[in-house]
PDB file of N, CA and C in Angstrom:
ATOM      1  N   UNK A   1      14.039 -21.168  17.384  1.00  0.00           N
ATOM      2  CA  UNK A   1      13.663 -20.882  18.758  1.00  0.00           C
ATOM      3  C   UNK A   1      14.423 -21.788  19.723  1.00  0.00           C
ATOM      4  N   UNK A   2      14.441 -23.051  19.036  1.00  0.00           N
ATOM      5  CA  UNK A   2      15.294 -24.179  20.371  1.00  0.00           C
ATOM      6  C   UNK A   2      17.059 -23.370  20.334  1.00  0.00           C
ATOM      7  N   UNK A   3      17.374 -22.950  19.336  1.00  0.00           N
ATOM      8  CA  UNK A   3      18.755 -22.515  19.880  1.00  0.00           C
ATOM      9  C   UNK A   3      18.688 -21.309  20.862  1.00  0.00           C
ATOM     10  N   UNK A   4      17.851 -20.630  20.602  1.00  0.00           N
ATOM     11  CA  UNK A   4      17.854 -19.334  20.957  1.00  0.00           C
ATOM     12  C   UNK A   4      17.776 -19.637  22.870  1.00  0.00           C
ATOM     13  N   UNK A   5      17.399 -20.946  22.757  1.00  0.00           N
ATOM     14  CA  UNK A   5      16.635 -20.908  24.244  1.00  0.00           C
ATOM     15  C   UNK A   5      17.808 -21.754  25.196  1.00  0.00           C
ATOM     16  N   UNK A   6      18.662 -21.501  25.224  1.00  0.00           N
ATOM     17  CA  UNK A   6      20.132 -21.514  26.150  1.00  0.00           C
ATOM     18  C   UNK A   6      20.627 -21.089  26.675  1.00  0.00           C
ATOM     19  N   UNK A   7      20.082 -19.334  25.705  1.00  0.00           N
ATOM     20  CA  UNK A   7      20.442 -18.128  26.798  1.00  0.00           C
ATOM     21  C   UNK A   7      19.645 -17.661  27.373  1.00  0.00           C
ATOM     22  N   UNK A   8      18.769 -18.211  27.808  1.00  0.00           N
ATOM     23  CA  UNK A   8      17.619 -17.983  28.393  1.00  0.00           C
ATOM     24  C   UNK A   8      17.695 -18.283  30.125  1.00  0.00           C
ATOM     25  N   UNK A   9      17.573 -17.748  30.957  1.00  0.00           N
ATOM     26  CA  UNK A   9      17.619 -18.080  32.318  1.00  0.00           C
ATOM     27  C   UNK A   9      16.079 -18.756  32.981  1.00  0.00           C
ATOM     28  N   UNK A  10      16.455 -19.896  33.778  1.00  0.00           N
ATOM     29  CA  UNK A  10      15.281 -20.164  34.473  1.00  0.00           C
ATOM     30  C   UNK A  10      14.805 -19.678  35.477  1.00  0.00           C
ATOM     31  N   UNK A  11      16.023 -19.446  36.472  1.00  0.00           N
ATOM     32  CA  UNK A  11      16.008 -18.672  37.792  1.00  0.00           C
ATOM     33  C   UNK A  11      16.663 -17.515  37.462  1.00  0.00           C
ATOM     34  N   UNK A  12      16.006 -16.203  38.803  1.00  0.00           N
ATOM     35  CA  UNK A  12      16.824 -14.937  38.419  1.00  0.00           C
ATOM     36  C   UNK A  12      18.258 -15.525  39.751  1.00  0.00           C
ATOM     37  N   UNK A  13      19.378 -14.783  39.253  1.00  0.00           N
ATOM     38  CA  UNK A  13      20.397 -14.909  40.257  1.00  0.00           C
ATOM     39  C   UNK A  13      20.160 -14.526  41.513  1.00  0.00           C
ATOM     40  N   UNK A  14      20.938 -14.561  42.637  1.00  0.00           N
ATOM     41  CA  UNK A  14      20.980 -14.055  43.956  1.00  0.00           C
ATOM     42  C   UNK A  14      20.783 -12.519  44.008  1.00  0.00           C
ATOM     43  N   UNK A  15      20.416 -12.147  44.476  1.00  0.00           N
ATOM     44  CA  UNK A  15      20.379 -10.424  44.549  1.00  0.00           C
ATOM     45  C   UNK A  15      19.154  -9.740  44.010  1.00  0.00           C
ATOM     46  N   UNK A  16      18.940 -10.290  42.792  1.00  0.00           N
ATOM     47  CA  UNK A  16      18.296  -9.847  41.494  1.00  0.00           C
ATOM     48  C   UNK A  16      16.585  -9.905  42.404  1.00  0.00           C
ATOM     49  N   UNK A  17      15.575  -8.869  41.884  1.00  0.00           N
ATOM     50  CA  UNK A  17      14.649  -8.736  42.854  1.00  0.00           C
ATOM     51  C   UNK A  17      13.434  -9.266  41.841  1.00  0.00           C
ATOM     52  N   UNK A  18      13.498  -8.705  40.784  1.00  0.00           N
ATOM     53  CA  UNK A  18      12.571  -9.002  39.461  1.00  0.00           C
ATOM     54  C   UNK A  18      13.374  -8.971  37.907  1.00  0.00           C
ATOM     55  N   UNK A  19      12.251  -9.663  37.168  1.00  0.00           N
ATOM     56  CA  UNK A  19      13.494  -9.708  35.553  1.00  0.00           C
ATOM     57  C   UNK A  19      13.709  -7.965  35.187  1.00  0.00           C
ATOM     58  N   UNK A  20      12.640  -7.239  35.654  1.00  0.00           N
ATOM     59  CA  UNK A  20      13.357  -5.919  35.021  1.00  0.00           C
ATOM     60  C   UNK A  20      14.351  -5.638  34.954  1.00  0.00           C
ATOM     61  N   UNK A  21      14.816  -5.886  36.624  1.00  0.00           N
ATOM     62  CA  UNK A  21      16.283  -5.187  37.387  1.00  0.00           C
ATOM     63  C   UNK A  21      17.183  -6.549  36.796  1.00  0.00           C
ATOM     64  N   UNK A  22      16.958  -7.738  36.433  1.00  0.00           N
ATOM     65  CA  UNK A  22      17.965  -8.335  35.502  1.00  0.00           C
ATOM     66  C   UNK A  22      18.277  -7.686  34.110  1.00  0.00           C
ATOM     67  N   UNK A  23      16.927  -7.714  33.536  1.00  0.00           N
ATOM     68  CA  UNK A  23      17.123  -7.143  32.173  1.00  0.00           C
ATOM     69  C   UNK A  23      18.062  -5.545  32.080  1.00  0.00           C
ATOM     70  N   UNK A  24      17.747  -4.593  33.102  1.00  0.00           N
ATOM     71  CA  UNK A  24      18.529  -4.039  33.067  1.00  0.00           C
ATOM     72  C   UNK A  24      20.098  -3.639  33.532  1.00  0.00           C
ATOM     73  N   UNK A  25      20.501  -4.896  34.067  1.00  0.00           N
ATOM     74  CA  UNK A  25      21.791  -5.058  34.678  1.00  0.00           C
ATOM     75  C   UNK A  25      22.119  -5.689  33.616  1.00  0.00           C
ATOM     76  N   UNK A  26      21.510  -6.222  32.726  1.00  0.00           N
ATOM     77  CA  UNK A  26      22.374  -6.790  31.606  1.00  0.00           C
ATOM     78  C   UNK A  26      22.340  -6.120  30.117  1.00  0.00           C
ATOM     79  N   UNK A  27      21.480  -4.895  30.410  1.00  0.00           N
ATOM     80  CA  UNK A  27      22.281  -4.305  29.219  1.00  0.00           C
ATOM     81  C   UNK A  27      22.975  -3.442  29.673  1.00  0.00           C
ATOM     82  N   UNK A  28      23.339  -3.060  30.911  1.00  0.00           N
ATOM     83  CA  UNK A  28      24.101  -1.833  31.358  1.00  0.00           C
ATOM     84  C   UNK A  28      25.754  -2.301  31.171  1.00  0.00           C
ATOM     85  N   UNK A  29      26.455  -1.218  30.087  1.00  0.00           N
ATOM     86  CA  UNK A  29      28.129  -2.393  29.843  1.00  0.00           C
ATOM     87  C   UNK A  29      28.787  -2.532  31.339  1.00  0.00           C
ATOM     88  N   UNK A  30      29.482  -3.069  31.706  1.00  0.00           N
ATOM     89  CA  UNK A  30      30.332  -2.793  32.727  1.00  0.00           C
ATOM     90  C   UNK A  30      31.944  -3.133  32.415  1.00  0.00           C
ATOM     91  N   UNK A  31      32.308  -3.072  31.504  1.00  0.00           N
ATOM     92  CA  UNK A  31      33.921  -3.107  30.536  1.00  0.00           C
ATOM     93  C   UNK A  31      34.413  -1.373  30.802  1.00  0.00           C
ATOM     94  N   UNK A  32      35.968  -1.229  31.001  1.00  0.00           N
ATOM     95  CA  UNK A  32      36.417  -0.096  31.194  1.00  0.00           C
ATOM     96  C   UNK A  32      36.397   0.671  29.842  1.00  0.00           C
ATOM     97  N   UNK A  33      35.633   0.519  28.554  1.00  0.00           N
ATOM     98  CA  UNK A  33      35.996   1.140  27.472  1.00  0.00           C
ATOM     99  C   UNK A  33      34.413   1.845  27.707  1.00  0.00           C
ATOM    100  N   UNK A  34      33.327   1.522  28.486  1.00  0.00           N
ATOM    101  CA  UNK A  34      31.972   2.250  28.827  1.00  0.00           C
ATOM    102  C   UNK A  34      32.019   3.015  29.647  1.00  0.00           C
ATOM    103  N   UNK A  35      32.716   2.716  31.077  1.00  0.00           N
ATOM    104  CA  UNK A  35      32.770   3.661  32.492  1.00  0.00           C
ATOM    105  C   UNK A  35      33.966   4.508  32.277  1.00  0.00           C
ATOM    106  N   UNK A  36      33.814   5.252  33.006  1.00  0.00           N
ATOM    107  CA  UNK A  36      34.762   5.898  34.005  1.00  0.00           C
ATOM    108  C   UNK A  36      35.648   4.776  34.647  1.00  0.00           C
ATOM    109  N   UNK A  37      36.626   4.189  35.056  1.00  0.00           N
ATOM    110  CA  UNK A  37      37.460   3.765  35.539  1.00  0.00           C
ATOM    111  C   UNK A  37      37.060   3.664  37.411  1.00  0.00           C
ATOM    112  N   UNK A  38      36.750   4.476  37.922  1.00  0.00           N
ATOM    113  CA  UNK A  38      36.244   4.647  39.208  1.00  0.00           C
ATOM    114  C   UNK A  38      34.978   3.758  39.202  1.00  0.00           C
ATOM    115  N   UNK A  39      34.007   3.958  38.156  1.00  0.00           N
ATOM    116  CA  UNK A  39      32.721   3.126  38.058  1.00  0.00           C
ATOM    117  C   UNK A  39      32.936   1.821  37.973  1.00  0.00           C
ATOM    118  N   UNK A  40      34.023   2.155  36.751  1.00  0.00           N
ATOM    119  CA  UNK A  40      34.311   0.419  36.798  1.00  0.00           C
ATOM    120  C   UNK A  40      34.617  -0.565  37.813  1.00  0.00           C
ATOM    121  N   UNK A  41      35.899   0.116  38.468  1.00  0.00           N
ATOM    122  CA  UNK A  41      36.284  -0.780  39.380  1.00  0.00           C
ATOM    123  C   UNK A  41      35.194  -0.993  40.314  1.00  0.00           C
ATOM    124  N   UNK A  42      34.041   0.435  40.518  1.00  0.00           N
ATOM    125  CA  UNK A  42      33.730  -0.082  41.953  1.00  0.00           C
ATOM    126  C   UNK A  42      32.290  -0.950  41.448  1.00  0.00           C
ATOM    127  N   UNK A  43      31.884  -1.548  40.377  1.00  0.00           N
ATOM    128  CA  UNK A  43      31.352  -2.397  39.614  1.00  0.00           C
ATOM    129  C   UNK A  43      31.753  -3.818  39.836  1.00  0.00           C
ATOM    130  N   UNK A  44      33.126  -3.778  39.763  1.00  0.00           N
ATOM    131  CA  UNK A  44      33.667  -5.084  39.325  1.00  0.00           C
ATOM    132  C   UNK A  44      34.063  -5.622  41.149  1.00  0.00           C
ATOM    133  N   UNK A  45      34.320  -4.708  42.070  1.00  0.00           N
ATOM    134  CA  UNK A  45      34.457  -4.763  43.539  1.00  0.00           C
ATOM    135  C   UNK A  45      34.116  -6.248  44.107  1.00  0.00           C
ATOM    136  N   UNK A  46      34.842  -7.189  44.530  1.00  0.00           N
ATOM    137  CA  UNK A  46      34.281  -7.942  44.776  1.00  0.00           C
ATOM    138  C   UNK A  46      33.768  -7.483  46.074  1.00  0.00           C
ATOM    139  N   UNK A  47      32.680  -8.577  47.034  1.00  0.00           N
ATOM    140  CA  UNK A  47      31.465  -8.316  48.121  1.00  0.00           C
ATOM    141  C   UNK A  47      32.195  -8.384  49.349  1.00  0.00           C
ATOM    142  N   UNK A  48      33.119  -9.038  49.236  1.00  0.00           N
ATOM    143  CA  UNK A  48      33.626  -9.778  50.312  1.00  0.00           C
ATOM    144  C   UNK A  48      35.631  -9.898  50.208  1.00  0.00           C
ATOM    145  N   UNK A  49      36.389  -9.289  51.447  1.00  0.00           N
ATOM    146  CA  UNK A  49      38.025  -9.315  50.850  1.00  0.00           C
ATOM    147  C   UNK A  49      38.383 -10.177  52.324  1.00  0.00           C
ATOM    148  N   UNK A  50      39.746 -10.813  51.796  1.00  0.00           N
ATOM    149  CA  UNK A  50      40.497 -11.593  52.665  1.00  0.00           C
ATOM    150  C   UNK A  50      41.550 -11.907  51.795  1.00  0.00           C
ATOM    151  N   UNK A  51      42.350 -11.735  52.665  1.00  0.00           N
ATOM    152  CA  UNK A  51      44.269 -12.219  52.079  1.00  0.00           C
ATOM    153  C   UNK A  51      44.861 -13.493  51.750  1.00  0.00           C
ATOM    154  N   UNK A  52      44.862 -13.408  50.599  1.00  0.00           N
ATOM    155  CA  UNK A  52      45.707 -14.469  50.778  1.00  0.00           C
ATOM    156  C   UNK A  52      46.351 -15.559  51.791  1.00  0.00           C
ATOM    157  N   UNK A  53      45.775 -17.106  51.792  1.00  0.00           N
ATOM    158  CA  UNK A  53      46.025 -17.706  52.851  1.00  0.00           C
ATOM    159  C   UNK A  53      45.282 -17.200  54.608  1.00  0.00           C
ATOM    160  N   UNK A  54      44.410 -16.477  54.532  1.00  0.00           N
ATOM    161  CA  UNK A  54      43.778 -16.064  55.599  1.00  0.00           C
ATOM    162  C   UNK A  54      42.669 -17.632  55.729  1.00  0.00           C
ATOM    163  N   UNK A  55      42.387 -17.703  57.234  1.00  0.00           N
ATOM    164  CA  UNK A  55      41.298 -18.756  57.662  1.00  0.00           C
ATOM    165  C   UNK A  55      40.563 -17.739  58.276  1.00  0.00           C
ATOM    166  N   UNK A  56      39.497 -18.288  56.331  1.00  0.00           N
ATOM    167  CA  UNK A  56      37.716 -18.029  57.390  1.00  0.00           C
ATOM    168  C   UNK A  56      37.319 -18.500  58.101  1.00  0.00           C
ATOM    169  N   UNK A  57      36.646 -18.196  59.454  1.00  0.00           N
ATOM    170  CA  UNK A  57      35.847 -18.894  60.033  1.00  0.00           C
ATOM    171  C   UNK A  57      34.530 -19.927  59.557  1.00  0.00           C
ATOM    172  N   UNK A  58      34.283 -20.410  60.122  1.00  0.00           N
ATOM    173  CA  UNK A  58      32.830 -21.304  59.646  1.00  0.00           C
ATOM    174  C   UNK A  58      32.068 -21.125  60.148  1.00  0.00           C
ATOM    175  N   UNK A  59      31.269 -20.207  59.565  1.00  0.00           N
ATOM    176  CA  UNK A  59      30.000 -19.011  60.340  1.00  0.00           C
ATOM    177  C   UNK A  59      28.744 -20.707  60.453  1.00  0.00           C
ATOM    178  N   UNK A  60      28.617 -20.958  59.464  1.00  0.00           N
ATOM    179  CA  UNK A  60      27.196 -22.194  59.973  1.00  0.00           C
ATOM    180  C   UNK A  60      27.242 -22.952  61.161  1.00  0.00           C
ATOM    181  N   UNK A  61      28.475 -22.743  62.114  1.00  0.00           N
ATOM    182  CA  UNK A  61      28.706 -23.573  63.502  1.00  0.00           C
ATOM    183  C   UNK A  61      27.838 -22.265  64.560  1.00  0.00           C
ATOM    184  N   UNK A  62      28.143 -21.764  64.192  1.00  0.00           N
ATOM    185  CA  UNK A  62      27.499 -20.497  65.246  1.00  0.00           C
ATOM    186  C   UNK A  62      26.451 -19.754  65.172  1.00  0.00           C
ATOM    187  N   UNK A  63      25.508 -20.237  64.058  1.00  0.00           N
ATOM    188  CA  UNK A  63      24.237 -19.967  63.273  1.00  0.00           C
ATOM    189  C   UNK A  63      23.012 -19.552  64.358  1.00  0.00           C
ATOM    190  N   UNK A  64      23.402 -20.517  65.297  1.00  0.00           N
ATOM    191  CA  UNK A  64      22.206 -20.764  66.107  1.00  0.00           C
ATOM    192  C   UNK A  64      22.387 -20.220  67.502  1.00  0.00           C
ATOM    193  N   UNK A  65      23.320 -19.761  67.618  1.00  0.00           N
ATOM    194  CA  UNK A  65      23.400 -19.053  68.943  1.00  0.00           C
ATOM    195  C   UNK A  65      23.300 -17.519  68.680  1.00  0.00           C
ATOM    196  N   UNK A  66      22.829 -16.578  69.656  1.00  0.00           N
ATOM    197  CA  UNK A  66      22.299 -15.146  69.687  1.00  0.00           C
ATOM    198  C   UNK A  66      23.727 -14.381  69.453  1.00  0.00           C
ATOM    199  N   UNK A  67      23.085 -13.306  68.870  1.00  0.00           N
ATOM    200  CA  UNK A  67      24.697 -12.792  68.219  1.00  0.00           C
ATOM    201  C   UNK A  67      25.408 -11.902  69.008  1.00  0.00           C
ATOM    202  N   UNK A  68      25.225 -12.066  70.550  1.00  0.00           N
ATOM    203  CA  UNK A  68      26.101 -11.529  70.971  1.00  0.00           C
ATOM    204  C   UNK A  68      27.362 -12.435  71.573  1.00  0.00           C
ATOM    205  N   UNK A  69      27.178 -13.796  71.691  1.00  0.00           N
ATOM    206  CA  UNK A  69      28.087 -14.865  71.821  1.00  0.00           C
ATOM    207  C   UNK A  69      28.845 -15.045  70.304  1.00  0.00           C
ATOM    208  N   UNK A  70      28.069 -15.288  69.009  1.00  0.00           N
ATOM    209  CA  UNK A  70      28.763 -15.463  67.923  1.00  0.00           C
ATOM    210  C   UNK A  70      30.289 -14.857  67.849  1.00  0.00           C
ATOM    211  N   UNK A  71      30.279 -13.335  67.691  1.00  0.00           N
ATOM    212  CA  UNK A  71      31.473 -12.782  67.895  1.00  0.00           C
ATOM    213  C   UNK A  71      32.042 -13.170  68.722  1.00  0.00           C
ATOM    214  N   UNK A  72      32.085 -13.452  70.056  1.00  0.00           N
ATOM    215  CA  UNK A  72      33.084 -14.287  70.688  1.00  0.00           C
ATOM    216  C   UNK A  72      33.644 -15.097  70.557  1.00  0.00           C
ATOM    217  N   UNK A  73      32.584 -16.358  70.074  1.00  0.00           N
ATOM    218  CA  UNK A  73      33.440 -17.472  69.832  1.00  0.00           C
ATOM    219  C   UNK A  73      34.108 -17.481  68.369  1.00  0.00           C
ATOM    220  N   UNK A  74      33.858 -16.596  67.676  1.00  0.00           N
ATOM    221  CA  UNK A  74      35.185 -15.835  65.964  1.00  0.00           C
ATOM    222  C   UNK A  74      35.882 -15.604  66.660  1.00  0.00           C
ATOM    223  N   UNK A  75      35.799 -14.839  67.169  1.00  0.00           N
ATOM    224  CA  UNK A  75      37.279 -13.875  67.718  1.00  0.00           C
ATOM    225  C   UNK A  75      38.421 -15.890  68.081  1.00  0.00           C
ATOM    226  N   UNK A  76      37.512 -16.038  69.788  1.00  0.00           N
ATOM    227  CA  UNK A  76      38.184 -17.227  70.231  1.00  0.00           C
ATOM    228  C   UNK A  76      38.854 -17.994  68.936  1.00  0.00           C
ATOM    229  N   UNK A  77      37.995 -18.463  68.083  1.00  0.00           N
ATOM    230  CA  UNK A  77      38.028 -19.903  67.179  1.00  0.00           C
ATOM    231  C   UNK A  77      39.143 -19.125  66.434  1.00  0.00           C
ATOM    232  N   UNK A  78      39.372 -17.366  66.205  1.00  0.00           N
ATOM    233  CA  UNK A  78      40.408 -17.293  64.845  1.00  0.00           C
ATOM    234  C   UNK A  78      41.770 -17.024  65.737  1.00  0.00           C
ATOM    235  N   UNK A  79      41.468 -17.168  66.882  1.00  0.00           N
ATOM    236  CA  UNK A  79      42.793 -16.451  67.663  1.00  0.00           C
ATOM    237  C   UNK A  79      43.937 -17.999  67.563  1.00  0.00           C
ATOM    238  N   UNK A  80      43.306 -18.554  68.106  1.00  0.00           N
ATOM    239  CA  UNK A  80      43.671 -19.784  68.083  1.00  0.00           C
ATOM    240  C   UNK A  80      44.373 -20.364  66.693  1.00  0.00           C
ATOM    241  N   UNK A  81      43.821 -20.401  65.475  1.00  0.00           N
ATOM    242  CA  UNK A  81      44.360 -20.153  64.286  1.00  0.00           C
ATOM    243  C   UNK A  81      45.693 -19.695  63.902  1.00  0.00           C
ATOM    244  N   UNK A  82      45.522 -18.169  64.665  1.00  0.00           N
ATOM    245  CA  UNK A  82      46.540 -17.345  64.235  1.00  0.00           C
ATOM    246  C   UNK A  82      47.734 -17.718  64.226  1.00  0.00           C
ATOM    247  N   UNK A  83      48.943 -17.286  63.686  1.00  0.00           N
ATOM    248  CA  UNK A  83      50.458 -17.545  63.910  1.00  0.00           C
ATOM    249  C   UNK A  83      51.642 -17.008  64.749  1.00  0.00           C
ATOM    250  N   UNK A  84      51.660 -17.094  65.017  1.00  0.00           N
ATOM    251  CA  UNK A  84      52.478 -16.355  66.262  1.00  0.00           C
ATOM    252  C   UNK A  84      53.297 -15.606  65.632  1.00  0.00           C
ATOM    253  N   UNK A  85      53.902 -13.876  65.663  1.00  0.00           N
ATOM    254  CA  UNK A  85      55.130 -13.513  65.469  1.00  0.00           C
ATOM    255  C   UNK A  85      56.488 -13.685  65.558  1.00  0.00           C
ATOM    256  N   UNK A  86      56.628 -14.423  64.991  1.00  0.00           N
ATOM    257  CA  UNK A  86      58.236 -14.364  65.135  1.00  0.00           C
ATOM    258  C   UNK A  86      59.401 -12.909  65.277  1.00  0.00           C
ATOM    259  N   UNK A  87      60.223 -13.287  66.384  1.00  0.00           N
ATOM    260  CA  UNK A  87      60.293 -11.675  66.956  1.00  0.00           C
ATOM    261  C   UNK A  87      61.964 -11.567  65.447  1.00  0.00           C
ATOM    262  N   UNK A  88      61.983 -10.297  65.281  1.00  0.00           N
ATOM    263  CA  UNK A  88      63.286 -10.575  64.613  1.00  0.00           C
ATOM    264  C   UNK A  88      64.944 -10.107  65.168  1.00  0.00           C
ATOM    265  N   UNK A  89      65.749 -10.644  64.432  1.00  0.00           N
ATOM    266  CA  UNK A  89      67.089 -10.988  64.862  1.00  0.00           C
ATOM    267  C   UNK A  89      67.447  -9.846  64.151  1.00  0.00           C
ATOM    268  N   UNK A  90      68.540  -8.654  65.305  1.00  0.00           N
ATOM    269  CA  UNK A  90      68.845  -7.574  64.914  1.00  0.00           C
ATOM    270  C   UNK A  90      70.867  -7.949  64.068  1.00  0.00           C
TER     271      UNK A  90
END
């Protein structure tokens, strides 16, 4: 029993609502040799995309102000960031 108990979770993960909906997310396969290819990928999808070398903002600075200022000051804080185009040489 003491080995067995490693794979055992204490907390359910983020998302997860009750152990059912764990227990059954973990026997459901999610490897491309079970799905469809379409399932798969949109399984494996990560939550969240950004490019390479992109600057996130730092959403916990703006936590506390009403969200119709938040977006402003992103926009402001990433403009500023940004890189300027370099125009090109014909």
């Amino acid at each position: 029993k003491m080995e067995a108990s490693k794979y055992f979770v204490d907390q359910l993960p983020y998302g997860v609502k009750n152990p059912a909906q764990y227990n059954q997310e973990l026997r459901m396969p999610t490897g491309p040799e079970w799905n469809a290819l379409p399932a798969h990928l949109q399984r494996i999808k990560p939550k969240f995309f950004s490019k390479v070398g992109t600057i996130v903002p730092p959403l916990q600075l703006v936590k506390h102000l009403p969200k119709e200022s938040q977006a402003g000051i992103i926009d402001t804080w990433s403009a500023k960031k940004r890189p300027t185009r370099l125009k090109a040489r014909i």
